[in-house]
Protein backbone atom coordinates (compact mmCIF):
# COMPACT_ATOMS: atom_id res chain seq x y z
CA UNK A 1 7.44 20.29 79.38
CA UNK A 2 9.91 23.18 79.86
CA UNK A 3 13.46 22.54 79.36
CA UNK A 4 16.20 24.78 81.36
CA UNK A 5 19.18 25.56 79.19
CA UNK A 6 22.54 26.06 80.47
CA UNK A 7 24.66 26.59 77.46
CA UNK A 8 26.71 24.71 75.27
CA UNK A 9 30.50 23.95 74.75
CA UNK A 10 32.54 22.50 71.84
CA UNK A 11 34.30 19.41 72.59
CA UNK A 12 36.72 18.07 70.44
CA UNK A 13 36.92 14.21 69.90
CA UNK A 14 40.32 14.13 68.84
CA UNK A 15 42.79 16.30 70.31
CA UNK A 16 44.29 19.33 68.19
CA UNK A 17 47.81 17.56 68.34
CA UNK A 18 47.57 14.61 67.15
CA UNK A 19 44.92 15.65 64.29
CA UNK A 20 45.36 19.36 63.33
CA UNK A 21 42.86 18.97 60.17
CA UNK A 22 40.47 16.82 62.16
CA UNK A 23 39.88 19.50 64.72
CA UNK A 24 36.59 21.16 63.02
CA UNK A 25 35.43 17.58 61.58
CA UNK A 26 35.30 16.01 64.91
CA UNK A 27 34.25 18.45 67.04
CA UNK A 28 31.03 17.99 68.92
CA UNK A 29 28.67 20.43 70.33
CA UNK A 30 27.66 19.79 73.80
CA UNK A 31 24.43 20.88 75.39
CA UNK A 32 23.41 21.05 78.60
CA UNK A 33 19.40 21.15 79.10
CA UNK A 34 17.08 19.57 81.82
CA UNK A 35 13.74 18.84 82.00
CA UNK A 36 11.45 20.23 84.28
């Protein structure tokens, strides 16, 4: 199976405002891939 990969972004679960020490801790790495 071959998997097409179209980069990934940081989204952060809690925004910076509210949480300024939380930003690193609760930041998730999103991947987009699709099988083909």
């Amino acid at each position: 199976m071959i998997f097409l990969y179209f980069g990934c972004q940081f989204v952060w679960l809690v925004p910076f405002m509210f949480f300024p020490l939380a930003q690193v801790t609760l930041s998730v790495r999103m991947c987009w891939s699709f099988p083909v």
